[in-house]
Protein backbone atom coordinates (compact mmCIF):
# COMPACT_ATOMS: atom_id res chain seq x y z
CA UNK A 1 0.00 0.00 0.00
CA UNK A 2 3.01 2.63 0.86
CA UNK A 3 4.20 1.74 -2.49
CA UNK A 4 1.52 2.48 -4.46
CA UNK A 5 0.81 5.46 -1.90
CA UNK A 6 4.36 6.66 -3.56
CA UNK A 7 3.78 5.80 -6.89
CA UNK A 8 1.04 8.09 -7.02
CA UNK A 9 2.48 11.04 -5.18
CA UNK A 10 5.33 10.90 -7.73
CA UNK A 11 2.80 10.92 -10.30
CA UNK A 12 1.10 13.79 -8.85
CA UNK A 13 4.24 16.04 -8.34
CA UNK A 14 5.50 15.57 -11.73
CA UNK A 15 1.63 16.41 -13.33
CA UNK A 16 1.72 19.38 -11.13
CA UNK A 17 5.51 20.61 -12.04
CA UNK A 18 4.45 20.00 -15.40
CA UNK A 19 1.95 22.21 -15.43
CA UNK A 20 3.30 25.34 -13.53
CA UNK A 21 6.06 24.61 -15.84
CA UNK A 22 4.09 25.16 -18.77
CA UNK A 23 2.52 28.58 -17.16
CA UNK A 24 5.51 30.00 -16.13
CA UNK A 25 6.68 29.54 -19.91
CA UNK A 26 4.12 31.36 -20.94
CA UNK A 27 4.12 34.19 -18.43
CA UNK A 28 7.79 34.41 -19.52
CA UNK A 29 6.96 34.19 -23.30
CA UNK A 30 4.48 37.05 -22.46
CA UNK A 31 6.99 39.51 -20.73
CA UNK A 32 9.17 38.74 -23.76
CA UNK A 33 6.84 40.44 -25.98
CA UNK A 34 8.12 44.19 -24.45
CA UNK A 35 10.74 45.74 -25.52
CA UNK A 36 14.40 44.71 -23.39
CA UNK A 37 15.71 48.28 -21.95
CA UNK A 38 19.03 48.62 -20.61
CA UNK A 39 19.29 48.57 -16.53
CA UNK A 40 20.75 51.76 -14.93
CA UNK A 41 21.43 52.31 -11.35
CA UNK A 42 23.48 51.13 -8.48
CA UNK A 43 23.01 47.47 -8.30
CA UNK A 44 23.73 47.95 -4.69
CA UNK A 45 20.28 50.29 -4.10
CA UNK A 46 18.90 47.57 -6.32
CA UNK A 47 18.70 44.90 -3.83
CA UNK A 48 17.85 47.09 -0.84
CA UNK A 49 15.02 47.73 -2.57
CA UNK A 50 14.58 43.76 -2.63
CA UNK A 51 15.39 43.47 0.58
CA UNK A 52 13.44 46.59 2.34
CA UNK A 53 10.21 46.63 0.44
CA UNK A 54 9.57 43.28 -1.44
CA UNK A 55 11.07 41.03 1.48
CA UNK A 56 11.01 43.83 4.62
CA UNK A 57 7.50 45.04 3.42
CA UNK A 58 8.23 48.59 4.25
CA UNK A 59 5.88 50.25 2.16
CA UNK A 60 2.96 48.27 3.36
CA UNK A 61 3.08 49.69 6.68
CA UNK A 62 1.74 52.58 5.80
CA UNK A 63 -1.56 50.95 6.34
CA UNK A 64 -0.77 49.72 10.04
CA UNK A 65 -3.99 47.38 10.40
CA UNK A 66 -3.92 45.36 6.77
CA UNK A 67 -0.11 45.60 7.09
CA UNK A 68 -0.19 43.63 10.33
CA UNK A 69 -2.73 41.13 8.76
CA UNK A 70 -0.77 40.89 5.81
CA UNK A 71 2.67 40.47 7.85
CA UNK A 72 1.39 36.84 9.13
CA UNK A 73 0.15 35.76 5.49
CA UNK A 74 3.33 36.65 4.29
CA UNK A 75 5.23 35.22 7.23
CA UNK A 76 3.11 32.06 7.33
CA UNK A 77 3.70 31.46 3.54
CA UNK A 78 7.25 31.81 3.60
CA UNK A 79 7.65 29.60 7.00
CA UNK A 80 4.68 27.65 6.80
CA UNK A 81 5.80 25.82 3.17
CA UNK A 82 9.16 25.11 5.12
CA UNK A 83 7.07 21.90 6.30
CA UNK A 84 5.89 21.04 2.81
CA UNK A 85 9.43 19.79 2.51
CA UNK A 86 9.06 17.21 5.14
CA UNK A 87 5.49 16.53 3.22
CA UNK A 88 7.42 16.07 -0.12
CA UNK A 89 10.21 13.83 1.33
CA UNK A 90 7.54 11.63 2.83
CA UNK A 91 5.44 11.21 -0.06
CA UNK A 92 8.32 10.46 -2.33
CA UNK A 93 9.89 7.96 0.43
CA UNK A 94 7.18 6.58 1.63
CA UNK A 95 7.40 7.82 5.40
CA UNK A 96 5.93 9.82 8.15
CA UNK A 97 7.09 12.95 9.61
CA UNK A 98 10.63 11.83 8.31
CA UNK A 99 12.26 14.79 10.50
CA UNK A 100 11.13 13.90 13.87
CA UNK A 101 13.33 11.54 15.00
CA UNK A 102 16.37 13.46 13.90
CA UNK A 103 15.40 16.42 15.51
CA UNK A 104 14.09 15.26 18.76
CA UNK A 105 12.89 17.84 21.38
CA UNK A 106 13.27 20.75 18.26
CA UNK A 107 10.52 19.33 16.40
CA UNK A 108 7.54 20.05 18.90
CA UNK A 109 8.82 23.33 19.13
CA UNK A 110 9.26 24.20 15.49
CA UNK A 111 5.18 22.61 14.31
CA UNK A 112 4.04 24.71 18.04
CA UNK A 113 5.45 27.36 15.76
CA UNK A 114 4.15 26.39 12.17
CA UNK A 115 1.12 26.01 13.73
CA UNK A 116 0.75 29.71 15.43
CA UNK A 117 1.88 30.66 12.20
CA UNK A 118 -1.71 28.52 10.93
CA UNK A 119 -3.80 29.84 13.45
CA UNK A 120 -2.70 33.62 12.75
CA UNK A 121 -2.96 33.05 8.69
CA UNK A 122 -6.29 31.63 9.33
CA UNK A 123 -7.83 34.60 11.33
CA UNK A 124 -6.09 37.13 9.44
CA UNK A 125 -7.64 35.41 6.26
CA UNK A 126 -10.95 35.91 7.87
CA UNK A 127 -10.46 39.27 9.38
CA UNK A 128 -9.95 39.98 5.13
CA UNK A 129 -13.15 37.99 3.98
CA UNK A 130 -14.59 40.34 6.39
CA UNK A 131 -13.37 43.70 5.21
CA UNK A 132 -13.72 42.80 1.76
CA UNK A 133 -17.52 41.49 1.92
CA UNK A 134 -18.99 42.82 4.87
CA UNK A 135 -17.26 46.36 5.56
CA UNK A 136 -17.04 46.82 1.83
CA UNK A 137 -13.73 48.49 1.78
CA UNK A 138 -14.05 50.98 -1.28
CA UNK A 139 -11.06 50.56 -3.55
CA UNK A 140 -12.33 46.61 -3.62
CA UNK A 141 -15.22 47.81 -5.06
CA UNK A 142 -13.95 50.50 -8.05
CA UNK A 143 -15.79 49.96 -11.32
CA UNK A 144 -13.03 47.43 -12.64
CA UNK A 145 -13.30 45.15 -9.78
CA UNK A 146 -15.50 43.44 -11.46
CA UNK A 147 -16.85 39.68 -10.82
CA UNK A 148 -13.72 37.93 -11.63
CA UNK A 149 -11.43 40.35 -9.46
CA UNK A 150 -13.27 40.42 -6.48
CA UNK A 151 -14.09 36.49 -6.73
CA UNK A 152 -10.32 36.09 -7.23
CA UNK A 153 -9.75 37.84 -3.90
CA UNK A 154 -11.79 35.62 -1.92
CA UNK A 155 -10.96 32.39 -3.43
CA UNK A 156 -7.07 32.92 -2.39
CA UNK A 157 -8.47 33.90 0.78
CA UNK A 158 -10.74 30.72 1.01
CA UNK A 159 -8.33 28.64 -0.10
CA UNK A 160 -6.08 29.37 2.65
CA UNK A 161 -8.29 29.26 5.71
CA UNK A 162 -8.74 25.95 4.25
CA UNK A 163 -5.47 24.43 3.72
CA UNK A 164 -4.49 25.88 7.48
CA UNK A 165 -7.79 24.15 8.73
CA UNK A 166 -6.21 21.08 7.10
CA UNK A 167 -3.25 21.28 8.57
CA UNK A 168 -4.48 21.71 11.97
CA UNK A 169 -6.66 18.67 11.65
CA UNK A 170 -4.15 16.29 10.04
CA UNK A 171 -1.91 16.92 13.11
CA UNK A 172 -5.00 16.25 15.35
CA UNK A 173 -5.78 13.06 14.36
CA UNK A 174 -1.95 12.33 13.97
CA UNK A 175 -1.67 13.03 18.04
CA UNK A 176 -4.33 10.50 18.37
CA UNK A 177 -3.14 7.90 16.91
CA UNK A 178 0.68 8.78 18.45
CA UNK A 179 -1.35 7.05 21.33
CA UNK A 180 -2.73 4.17 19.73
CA UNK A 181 -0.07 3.31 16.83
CA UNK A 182 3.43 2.70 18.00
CA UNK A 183 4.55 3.22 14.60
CA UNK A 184 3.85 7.06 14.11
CA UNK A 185 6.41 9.31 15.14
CA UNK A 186 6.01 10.78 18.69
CA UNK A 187 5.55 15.23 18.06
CA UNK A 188 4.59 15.62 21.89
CA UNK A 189 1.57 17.95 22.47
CA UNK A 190 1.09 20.47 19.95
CA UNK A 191 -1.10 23.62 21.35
CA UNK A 192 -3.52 24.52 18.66
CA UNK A 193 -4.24 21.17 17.28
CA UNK A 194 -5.15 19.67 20.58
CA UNK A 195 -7.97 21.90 20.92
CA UNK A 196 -9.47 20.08 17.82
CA UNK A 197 -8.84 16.41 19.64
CA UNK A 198 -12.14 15.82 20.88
CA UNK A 199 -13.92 16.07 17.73
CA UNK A 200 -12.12 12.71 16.63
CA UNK A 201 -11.20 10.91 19.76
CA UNK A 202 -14.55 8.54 19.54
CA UNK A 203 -13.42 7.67 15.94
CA UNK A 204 -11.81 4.07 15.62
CA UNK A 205 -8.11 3.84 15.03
CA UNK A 206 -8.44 3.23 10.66
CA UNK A 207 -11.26 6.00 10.78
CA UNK A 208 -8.30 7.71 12.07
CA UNK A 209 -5.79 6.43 9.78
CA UNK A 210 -7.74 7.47 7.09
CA UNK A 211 -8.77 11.27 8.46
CA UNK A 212 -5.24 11.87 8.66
CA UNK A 213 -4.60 10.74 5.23
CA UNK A 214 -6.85 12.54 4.04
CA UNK A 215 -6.10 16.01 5.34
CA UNK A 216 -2.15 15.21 4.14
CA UNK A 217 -3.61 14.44 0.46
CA UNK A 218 -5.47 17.58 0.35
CA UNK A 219 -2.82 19.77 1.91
CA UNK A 220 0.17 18.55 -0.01
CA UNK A 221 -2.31 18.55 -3.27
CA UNK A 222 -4.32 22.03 -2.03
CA UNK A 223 -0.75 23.56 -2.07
CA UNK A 224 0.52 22.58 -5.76
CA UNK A 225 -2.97 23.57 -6.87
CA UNK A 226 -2.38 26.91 -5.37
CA UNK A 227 1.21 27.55 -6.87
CA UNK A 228 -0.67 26.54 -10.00
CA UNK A 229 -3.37 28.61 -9.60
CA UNK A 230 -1.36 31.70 -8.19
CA UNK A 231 0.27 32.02 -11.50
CA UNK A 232 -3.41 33.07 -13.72
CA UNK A 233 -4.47 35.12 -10.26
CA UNK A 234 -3.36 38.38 -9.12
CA UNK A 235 -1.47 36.54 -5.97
CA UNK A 236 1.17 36.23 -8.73
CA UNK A 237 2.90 39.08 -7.04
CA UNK A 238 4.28 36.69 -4.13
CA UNK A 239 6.63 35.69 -6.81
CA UNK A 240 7.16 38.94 -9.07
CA UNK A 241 6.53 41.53 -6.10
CA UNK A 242 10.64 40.41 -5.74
CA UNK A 243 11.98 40.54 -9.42
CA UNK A 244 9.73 44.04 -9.82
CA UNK A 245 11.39 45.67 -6.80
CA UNK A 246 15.04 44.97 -8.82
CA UNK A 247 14.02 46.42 -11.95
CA UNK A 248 12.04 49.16 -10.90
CA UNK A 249 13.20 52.86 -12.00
CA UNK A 250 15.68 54.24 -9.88
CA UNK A 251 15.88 57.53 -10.74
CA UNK A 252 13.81 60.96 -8.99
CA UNK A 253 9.95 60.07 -9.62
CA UNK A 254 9.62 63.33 -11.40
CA UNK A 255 11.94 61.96 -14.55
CA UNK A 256 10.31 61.37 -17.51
CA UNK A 257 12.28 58.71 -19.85
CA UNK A 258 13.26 60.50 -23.16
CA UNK A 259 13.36 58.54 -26.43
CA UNK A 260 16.91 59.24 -27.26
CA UNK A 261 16.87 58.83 -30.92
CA UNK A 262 14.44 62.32 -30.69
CA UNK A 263 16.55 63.75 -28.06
CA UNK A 264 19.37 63.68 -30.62
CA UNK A 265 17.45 65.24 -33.24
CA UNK A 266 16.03 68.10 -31.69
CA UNK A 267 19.60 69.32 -30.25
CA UNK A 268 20.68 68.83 -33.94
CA UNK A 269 17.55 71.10 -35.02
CA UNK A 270 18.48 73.72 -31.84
CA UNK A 271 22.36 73.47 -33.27
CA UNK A 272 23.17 72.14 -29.80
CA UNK A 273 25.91 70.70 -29.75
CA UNK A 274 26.43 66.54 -29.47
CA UNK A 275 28.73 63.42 -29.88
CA UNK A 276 25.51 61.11 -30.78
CA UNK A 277 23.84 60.10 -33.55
CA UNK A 278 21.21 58.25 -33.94
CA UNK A 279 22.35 54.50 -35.57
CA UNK A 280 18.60 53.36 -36.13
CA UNK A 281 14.93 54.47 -37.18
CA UNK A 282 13.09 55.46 -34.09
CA UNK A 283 10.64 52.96 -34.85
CA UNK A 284 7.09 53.58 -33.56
CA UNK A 285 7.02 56.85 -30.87
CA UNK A 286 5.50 55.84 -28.09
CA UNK A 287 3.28 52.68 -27.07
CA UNK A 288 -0.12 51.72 -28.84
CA UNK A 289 0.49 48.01 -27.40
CA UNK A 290 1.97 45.82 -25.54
CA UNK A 291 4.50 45.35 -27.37
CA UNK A 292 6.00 48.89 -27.53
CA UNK A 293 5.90 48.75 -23.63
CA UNK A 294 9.13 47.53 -21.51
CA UNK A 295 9.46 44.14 -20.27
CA UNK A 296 9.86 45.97 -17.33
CA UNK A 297 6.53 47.11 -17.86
CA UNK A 298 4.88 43.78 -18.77
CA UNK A 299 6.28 42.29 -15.87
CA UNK A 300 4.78 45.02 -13.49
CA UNK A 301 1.61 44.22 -14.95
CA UNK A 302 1.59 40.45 -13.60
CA UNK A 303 3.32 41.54 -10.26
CA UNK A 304 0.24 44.31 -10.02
CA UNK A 305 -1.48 43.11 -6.44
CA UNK A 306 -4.78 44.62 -7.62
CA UNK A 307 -4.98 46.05 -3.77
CA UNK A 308 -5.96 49.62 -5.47
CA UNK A 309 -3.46 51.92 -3.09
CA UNK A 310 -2.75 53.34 -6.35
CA UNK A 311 -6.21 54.12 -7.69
CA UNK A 312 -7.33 55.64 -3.96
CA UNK A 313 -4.53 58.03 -3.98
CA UNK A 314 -4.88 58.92 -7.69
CA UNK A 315 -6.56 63.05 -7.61
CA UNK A 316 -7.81 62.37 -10.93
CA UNK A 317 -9.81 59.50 -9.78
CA UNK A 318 -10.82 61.05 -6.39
CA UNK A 319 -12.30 64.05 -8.16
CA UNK A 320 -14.72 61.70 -10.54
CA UNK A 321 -12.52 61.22 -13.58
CA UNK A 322 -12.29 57.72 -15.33
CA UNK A 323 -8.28 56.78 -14.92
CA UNK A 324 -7.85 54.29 -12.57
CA UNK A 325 -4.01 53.23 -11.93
CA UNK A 326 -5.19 49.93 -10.97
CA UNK A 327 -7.25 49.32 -13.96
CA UNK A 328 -4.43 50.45 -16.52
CA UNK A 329 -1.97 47.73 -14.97
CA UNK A 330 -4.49 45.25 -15.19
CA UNK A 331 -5.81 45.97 -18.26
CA UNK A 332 -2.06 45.36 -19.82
CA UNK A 333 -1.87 42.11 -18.58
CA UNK A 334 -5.26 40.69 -19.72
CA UNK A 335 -4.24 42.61 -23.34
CA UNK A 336 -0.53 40.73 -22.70
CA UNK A 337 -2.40 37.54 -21.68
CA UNK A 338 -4.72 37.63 -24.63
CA UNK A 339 -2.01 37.94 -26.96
CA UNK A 340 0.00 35.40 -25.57
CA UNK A 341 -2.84 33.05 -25.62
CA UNK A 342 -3.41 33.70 -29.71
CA UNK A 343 0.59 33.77 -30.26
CA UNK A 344 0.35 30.18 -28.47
CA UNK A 345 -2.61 28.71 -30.74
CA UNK A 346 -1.04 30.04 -34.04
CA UNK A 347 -3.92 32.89 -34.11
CA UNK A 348 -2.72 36.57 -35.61
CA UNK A 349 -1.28 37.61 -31.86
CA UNK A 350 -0.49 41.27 -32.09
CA UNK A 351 -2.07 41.17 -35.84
CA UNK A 352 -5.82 40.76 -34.53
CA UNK A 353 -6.79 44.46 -35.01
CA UNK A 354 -7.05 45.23 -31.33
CA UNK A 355 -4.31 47.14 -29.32
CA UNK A 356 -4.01 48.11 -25.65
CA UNK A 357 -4.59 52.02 -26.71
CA UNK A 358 -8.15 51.97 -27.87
CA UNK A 359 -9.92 48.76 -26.88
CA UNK A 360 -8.86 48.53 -23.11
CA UNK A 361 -7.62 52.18 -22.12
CA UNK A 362 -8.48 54.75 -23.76
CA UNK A 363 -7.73 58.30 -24.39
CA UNK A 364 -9.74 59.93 -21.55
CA UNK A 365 -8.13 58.20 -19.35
CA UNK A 366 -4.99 58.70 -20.31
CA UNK A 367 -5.04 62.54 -20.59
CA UNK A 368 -6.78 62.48 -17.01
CA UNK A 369 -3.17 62.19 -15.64
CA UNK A 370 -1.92 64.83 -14.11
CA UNK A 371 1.46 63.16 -13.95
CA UNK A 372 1.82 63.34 -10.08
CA UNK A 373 3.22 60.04 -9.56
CA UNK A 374 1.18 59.57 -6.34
CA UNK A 375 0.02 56.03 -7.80
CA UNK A 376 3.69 54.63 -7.77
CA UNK A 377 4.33 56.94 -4.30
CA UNK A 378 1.46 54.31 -2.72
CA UNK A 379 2.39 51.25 -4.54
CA UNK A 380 3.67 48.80 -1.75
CA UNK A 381 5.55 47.08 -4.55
CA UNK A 382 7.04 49.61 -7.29
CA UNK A 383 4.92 49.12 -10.12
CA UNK A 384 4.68 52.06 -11.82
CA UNK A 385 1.50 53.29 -13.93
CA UNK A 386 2.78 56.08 -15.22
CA UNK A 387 5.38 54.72 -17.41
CA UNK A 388 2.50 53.13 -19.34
CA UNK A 389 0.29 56.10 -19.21
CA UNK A 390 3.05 58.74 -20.79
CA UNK A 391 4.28 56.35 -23.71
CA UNK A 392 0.75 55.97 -24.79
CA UNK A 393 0.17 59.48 -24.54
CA UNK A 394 3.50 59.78 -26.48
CA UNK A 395 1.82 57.44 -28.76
CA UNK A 396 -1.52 59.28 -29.17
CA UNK A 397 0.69 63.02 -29.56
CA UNK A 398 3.59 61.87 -31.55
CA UNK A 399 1.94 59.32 -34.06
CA UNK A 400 -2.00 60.58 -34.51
CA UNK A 401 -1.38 64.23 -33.86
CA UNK A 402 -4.78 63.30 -31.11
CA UNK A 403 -3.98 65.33 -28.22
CA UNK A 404 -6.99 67.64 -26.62
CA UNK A 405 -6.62 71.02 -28.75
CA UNK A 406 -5.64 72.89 -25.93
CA UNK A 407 -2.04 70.80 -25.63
CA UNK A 408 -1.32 71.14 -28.87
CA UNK A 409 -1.71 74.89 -28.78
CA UNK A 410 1.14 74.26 -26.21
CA UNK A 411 3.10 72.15 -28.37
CA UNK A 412 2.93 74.60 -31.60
CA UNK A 413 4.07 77.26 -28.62
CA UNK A 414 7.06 75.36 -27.57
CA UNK A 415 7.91 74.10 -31.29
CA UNK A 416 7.79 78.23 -32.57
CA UNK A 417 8.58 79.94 -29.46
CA UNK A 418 10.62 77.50 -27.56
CA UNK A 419 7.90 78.37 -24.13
CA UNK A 420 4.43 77.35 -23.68
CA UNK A 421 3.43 80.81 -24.04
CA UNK A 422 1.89 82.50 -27.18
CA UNK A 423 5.37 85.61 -27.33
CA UNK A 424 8.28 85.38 -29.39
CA UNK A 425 11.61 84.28 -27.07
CA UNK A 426 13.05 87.76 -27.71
CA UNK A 427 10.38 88.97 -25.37
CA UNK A 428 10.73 86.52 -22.76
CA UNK A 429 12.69 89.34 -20.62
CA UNK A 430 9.89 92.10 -21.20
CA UNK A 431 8.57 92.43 -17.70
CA UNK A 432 12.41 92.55 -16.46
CA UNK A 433 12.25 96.47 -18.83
CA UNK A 434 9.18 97.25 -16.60
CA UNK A 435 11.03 96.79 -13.37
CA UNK A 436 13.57 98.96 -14.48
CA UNK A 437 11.72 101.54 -15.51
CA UNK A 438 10.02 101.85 -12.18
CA UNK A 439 13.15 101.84 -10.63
């Protein structure tokens, strides 16, 4: 029976790698589709940025109660799956609770502590449910948070009161039996679980046998079904939140990234003086789709955590316009995903006469930017909106001549005058005579 018990977990995990193997392909194939920019920076600031606000979560403390609820997801996930070795190791060896004996008195101590970690994942899981569907936090609720978002949300959440409930149980009925079956590894009490005891103590020793095999299937399978699920769900950003933080822009948030090719050009046209030249066609100004975004970019988009920080800090949304920093971010991936998807079944891809600029954002939201850069100020893990929203209005100026009338009154200023304002440059220094005069 513990052979066939193997055979079939063996089966499993290679059915299950094989699968997130095949997403994570795709994902990659996906990000591919941007354009590769060079990486500038310290390396060194690079990885503090890893380190502080991916790993440290610094920037989600600025919300002290979901930071704190957050803090023992986060911590449970990354400590928690330290056990699903010992699950793996069993299942592929055919044992049970293969660390126990080597550890001795540390191995109470350490599932004591996995399980704290469970109880605190499980009530801070609820404690979300809660302020998601019953307190009705606003930025859950923004017009794109629409069925599949918000259903998304509470399935993750779901899913993990559940697999914590399993764990808790499976340990229960594995005490029990500690007492009844010599062969199964002595843990010593464990606090949580114990509570849970008396629910199974009248069942017989196989009813038992089988609980507790049961509640190991459906952790160690609830858990590969959640790494595969993670990767099509927003939760994708317990993965990318880290590789994001690395790339992300280092300079001052008010630069604006210049196309250098028309940087070039326009010194040459102002007979400023300059080494470079450009050594290719500029290619398309500006971004109509995904693929005259960044990888950078594209990756953002999957690492985007949908928690809408970004849209409730946005003044063009707060005052009743349509942008919605959150909503551009996700509407880039499902245009990237869609793409990917066509590329993948040997449809047109990029050729099927949509584009991100039109049919999922369009041009009133775009010019509803005021360029303030408070969406990637609240973003807990760099992803930055903006970058998207000024190449597509680059796009939009640069390539259909379709920005509002008033900006290009601005532009035809700047282009004659070398100012926004409607004067010739030679009068620039007119109110300067006026002072003098007075003087």
């Amino acid at each position: 029976m513990a052979v066939v018990q193997q055979i079939l977990f063996f089966i499993t995990l290679v059915v299950a790698f094989f699968f997130i193997w095949k997403r994570v392909a795709r994902i990659k194939s996906n990000i591919q589709l941007g354009k590769q920019t060079p990486l500038t920076g310290e390396t060194s600031q690079r990885w503090r940025n890893v380190l502080l606000i991916a790993f440290g979560q610094k920037k989600m403390f600025k919300k002290i109660i979901p930071a704190f609820l957050h803090f023992w997801i986060y911590a449970g996930f990354l400590i928690i799956n330290l056990e699903v070795l010992e699950f793996i190791l069993d299942g592929l060896l055919g044992t049970h609770r293969l660390f126990a004996p080597p550890l001795g008195g540390l191995y109470p101590i350490l599932m004591n502590f996995f399980e704290f970690l469970a109880v605190a994942v499980l009530i801070s899981c609820v404690i979300f449910l809660f302020r998601r569907n019953i307190l009705r936090i606003k930025r859950f609720w923004s017009a794109e948070m629409t069925s599949w978002p918000r259903l998304d949300g509470n399935l993750i959440l779901i899913i993990e009161v559940t697999l914590m409930l399993a764990i808790l149980t499976m340990n229960a009925s594995d005490q029990l039996l500690q007492s009844r079956d010599e062969h199964y590894a002595q843990t010593g009490r464990l606090f949580f679980s114990s509570f849970l005891m008396p629910l199974f103590d009248g069942l017989s020793t196989s009813a038992l046998i089988a609980l507790e095999r049961f509640t190991w299937w459906f952790h160690i399978i609830g858990i590969l079904g959640f790494a595969l699920y993670v990767t099509y769900s927003k939760h994708l950003h317990i993965f990318l939140a880290f590789p994001n933080t690395y790339f992300s822009k280092l300079e001052p948030m008010g630069h604006i990234n210049n196309m250098p090719v028309v940087t070039t050009e326009v010194k040459s046209m102002l007979g400023l003086a300059t080494s470079e030249t450009p050594t290719e066609a500029p290619g398309r100004f500006g971004a109509k789709d995904v693929n005259d975004l960044s990888r950078v970019n594209l990756m953002a988009a999957y690492a985007c955590t949908e928690c809408g920080r970004c849209t409730a800090e946005c003044p063009a949304n707060l005052t009743g316009k349509k942008l919605s920093p959150r909503k551009i971010m996700m509407d880039t991936r499902d245009r990237m995903e869609e793409v990917g998807k066509s590329i993948a079944s040997g449809g047109p891809g990029l050729q099927d006469g949509k584009s991100l600029l039109g049919d999922y954002i369009t041009k009133e939201e775009i010019n509803a930017c005021t360029s303030c850069n408070a969406c990637v100020e609240a973003c807990p893990v760099l992803i930055n909106p903006l970058e998207i929203i000024l190449e597509m209005r680059r796009y939009v100026a640069m390539e259909e001549s379709g920005s509002p009338a008033q900006w290009n009154v601005m532009f035809q200023n700047i282009e004659t005058n070398f100012a926004p304002w409607k004067f010739p440059s030679s009068d620039r220094f007119n109110w300067a005579d006026e002072l003098k005069s007075k003087s």
